[in-house]
Protein backbone atom coordinates (compact mmCIF):
# COMPACT_ATOMS: atom_id res chain seq x y z
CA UNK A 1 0.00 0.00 0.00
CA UNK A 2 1.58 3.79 -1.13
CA UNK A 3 0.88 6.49 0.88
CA UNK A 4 0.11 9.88 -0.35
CA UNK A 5 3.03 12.19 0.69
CA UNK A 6 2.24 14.87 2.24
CA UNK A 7 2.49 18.98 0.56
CA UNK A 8 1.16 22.17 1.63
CA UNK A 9 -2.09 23.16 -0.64
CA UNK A 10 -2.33 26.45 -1.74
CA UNK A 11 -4.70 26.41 1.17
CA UNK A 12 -2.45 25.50 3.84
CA UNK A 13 0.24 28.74 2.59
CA UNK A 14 -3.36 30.61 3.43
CA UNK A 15 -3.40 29.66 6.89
CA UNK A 16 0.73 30.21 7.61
CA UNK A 17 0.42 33.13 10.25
CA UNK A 18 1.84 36.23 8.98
CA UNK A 19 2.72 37.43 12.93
CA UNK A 20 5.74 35.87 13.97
CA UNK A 21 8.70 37.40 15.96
CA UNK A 22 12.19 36.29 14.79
CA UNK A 23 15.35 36.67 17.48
CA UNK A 24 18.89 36.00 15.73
CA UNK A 25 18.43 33.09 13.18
CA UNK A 26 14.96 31.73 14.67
CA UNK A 27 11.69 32.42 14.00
CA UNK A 28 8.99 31.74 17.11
CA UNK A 29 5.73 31.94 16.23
CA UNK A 30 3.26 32.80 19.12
CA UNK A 31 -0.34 30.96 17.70
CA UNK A 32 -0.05 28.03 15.30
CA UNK A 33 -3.08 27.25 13.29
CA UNK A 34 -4.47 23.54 14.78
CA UNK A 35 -5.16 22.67 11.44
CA UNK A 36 -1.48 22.67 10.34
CA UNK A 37 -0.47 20.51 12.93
CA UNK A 38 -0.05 17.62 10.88
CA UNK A 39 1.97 19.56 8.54
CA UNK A 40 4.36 21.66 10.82
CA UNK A 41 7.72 20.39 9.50
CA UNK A 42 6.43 21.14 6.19
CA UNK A 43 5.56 24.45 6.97
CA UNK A 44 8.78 25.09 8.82
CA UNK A 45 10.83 23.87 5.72
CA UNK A 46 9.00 26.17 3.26
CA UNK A 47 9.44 28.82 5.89
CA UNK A 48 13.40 28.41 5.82
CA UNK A 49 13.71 28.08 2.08
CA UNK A 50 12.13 31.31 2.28
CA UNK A 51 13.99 33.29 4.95
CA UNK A 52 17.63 32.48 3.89
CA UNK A 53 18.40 34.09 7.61
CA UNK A 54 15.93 31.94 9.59
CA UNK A 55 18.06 29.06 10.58
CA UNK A 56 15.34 27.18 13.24
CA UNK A 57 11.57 27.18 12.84
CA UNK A 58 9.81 27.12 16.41
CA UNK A 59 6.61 27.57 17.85
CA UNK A 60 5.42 28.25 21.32
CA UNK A 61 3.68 25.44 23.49
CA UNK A 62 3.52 27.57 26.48
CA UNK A 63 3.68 31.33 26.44
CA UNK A 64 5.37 34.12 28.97
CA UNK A 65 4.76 32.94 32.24
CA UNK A 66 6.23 32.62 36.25
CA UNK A 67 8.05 35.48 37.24
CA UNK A 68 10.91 34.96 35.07
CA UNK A 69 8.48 35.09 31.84
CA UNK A 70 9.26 32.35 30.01
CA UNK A 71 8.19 30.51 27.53
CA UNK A 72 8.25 27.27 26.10
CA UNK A 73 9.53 26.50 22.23
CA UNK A 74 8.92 23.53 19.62
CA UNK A 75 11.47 23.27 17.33
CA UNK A 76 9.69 22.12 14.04
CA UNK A 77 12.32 22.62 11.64
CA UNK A 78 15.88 23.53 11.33
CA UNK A 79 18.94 23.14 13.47
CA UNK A 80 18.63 21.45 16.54
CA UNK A 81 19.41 25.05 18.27
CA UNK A 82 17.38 27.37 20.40
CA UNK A 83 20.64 29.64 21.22
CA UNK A 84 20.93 32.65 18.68
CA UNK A 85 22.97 35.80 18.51
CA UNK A 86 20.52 38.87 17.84
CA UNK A 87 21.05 42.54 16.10
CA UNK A 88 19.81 45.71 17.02
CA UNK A 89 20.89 48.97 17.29
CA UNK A 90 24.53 48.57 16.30
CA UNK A 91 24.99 45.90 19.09
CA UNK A 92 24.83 42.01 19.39
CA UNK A 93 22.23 39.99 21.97
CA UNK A 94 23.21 36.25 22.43
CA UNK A 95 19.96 35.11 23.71
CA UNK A 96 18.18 31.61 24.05
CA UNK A 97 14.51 32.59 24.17
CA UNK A 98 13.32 29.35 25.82
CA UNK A 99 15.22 30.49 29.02
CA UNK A 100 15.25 34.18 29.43
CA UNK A 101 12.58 37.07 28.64
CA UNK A 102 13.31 38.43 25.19
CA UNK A 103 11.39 40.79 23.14
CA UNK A 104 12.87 41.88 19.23
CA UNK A 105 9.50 44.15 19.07
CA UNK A 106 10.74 46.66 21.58
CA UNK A 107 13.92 47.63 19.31
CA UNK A 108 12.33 51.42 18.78
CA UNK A 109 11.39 52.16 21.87
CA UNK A 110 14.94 50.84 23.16
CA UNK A 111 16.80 53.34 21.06
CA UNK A 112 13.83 55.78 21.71
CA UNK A 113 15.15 55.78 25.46
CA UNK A 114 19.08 55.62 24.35
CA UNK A 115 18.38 59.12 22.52
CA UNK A 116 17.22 60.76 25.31
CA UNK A 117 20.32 60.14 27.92
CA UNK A 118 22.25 62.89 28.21
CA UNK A 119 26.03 62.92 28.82
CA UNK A 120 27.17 62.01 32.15
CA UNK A 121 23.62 60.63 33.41
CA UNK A 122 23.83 57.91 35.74
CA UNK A 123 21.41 54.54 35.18
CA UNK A 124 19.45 52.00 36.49
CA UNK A 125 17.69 49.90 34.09
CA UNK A 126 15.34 47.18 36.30
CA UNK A 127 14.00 43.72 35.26
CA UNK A 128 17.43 43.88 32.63
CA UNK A 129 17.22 40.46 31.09
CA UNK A 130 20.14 39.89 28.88
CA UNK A 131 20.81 43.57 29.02
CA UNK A 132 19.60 45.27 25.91
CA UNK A 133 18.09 48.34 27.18
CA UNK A 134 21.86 48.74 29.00
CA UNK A 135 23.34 48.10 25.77
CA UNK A 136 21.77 50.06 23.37
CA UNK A 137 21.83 53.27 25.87
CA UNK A 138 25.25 52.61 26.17
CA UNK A 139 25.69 52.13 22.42
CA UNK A 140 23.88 55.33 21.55
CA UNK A 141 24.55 57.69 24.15
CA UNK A 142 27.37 59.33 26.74
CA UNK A 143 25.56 58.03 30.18
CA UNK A 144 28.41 57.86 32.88
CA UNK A 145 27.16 54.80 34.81
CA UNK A 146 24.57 51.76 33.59
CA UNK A 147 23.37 49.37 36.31
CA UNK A 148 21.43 46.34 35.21
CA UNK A 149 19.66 44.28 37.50
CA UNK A 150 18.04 40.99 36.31
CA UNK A 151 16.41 38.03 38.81
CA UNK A 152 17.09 35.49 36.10
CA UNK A 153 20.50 33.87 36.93
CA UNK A 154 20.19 32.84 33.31
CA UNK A 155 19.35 36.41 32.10
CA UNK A 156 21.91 37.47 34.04
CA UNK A 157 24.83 34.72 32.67
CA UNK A 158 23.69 36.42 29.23
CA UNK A 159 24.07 39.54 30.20
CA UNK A 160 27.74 39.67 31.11
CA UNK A 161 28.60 37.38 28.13
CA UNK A 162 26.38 40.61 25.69
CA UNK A 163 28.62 43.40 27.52
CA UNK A 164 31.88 41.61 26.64
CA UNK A 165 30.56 40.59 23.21
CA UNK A 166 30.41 44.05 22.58
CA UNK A 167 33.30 45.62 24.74
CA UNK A 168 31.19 47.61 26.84
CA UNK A 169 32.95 49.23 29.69
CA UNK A 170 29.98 51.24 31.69
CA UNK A 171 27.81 48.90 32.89
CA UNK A 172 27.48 46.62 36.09
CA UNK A 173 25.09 43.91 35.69
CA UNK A 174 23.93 42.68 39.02
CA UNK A 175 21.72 39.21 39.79
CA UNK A 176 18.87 39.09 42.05
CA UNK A 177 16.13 40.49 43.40
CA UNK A 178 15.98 44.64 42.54
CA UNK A 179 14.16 45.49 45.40
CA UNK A 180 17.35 43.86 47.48
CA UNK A 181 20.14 44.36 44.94
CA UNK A 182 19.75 48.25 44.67
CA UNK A 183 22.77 50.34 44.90
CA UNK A 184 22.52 52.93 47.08
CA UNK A 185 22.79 55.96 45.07
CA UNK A 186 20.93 58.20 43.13
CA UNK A 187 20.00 57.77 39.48
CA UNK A 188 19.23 60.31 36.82
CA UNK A 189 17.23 57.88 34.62
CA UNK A 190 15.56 54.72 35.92
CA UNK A 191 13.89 52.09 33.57
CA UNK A 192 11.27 49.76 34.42
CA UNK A 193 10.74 47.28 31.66
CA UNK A 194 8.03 44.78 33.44
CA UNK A 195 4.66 45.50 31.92
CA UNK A 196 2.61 43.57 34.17
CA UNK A 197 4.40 44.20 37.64
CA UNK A 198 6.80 47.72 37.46
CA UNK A 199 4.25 49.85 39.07
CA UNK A 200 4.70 47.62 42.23
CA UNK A 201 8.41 48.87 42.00
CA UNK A 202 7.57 52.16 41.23
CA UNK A 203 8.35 54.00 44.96
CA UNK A 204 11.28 52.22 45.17
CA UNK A 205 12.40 53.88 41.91
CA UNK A 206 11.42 57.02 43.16
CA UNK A 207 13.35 56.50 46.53
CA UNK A 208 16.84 56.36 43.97
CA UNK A 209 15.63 58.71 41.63
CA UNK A 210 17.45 62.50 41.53
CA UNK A 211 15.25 65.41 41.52
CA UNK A 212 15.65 66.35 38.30
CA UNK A 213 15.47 62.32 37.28
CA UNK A 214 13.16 60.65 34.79
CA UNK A 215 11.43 57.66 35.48
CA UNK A 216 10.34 54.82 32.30
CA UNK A 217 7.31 52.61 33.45
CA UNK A 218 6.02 50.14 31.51
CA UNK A 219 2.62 48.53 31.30
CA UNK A 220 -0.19 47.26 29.63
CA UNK A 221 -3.62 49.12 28.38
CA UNK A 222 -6.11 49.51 26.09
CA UNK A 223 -6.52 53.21 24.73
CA UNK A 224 -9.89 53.54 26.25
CA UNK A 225 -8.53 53.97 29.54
CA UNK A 226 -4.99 56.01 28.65
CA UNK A 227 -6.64 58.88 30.41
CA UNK A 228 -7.31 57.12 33.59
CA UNK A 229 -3.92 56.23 33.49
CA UNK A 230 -3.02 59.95 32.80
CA UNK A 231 -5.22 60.88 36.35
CA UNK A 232 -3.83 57.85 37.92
CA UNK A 233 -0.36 59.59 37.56
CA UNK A 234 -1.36 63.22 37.33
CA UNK A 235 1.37 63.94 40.09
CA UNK A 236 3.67 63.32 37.98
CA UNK A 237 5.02 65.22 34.91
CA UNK A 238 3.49 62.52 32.40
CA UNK A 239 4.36 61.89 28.74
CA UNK A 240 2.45 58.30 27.50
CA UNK A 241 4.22 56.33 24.95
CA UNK A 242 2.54 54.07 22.75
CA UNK A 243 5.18 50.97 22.53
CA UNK A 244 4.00 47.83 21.03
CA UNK A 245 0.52 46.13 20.35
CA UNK A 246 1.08 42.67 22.26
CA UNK A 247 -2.89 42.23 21.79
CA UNK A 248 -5.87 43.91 19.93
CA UNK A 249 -6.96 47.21 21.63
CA UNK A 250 -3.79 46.39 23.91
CA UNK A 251 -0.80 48.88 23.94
CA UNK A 252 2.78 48.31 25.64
CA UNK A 253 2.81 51.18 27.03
CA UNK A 254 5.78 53.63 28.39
CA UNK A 255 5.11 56.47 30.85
CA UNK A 256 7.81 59.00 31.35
CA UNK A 257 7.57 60.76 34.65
CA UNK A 258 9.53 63.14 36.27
CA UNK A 259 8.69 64.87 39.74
CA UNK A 260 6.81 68.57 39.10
């Protein structure tokens, strides 16, 4: 008895997701179509002979989650690899996205942040995962001091290995918990990079923030309520930042407050 080999239909390209996030030389798609299942290695072969760059084809079977955020990856085609090396921004990211938080979306608003440090500013950049908010400021910018803070002993282990991939003399990366592992000094620029938790953190910033410093918090909303979140803050000098769409009607969204 022969059996039928199996092909994508003209169909089945139809259904390929278009949204997929690609770190280094692997592509991770969040949501894969059930009805593709059957055909995943197909789908991740037509996908590399596509993307000359894309060397592993994964998808997730668990998303962001825990306090270290995250997820878990399939690899359906490709090398046998979930460690990549990542551009942006003039700078290199070694980064396995199975074991440490890792976003390629928030590029923009990354260098967004790097173009505002002045010269000589001293920083603390919370929640620092493999360090590319450090790097790219540091990259892009005359800041004096960069400390990077990062729970993830595995976020952290990339994180030294990124600042001597890219000979980076100004910044101190620092494991553990931020609310213990705080330097005590004052910061002209603080960064809070955990959507769902950095306003919990948000007096301790303040406690280390200068005067004349500028705080970055991050979080999630929909637009309907931005001006709630305006009043919520209204203590503050506020600027809102659109920074990503991880949802429908759902913005990543930066607030940049200083004291009035």
């Amino acid at each position: 008895m022969l059996f039928k080999k199996k092909k994508l239909t003209s169909e089945d390209l139809k259904k390929i997701p278009k949204s997929f996030d690609v770190i280094g030389g692997i592509l991770i798609f969040t949501d894969f179509p059930k009805e593709l299942k059957s055909k995943e290695k197909l789908v991740g072969n037509y996908l590399l002979n596509k993307f000359k760059n894309i060397i592993t084809v994964t998808k997730k079977t668990k998303k962001y989650s825990g306090k270290l955020r995250t997820a878990k990856l399939k690899i359906i085609a490709g090398e046998k690899n979930k460690e990549t090396i990542h551009a942006e921004s003039g700078i290199k990211l070694k980064v396995n996205p199975e074991k440490v938080y890792f976003s390629p979306r928030s590029g923009t608003e990354r260098l967004r942040i790097a173009k505002l440090v002045k010269k000589g500013e001293d920083i603390l950049v919370m929640f620092s995962g493999i360090a590319p908010f450090p790097l790219v400021i540091s990259k892009h910018s005359n800041a004096n001091e960069i400390y990077a803070i990062e729970l993830n002993k595995q976020g952290h282990k990339y994180a030294k290995e990124n600042i001597k991939l890219n000979k980076i003399k100004n910044i101190v990366a620092i494991q553990g918990d931020v609310r213990k592992k705080i330097p005590n000094k004052k910061f002209d620029r603080i960064i809070m990079p955990l959507p769902k938790d950095a306003e919990n953190y948000l007096s301790l910033a303040l406690k280390n923030l200068k005067p004349t410093g500028t705080i970055h918090l991050y979080t999630f909303e929909k637009q309907e309520n931005f001006n709630k979140l305006k009043e919520k803050y209204k203590k503050y000098n506020i600027k809102l930042i659109k920074a990503g769409t991880p949802a429908p009607r759902k913005y990543r969204v930066c607030l940049d407050l200083s004291l009035k």
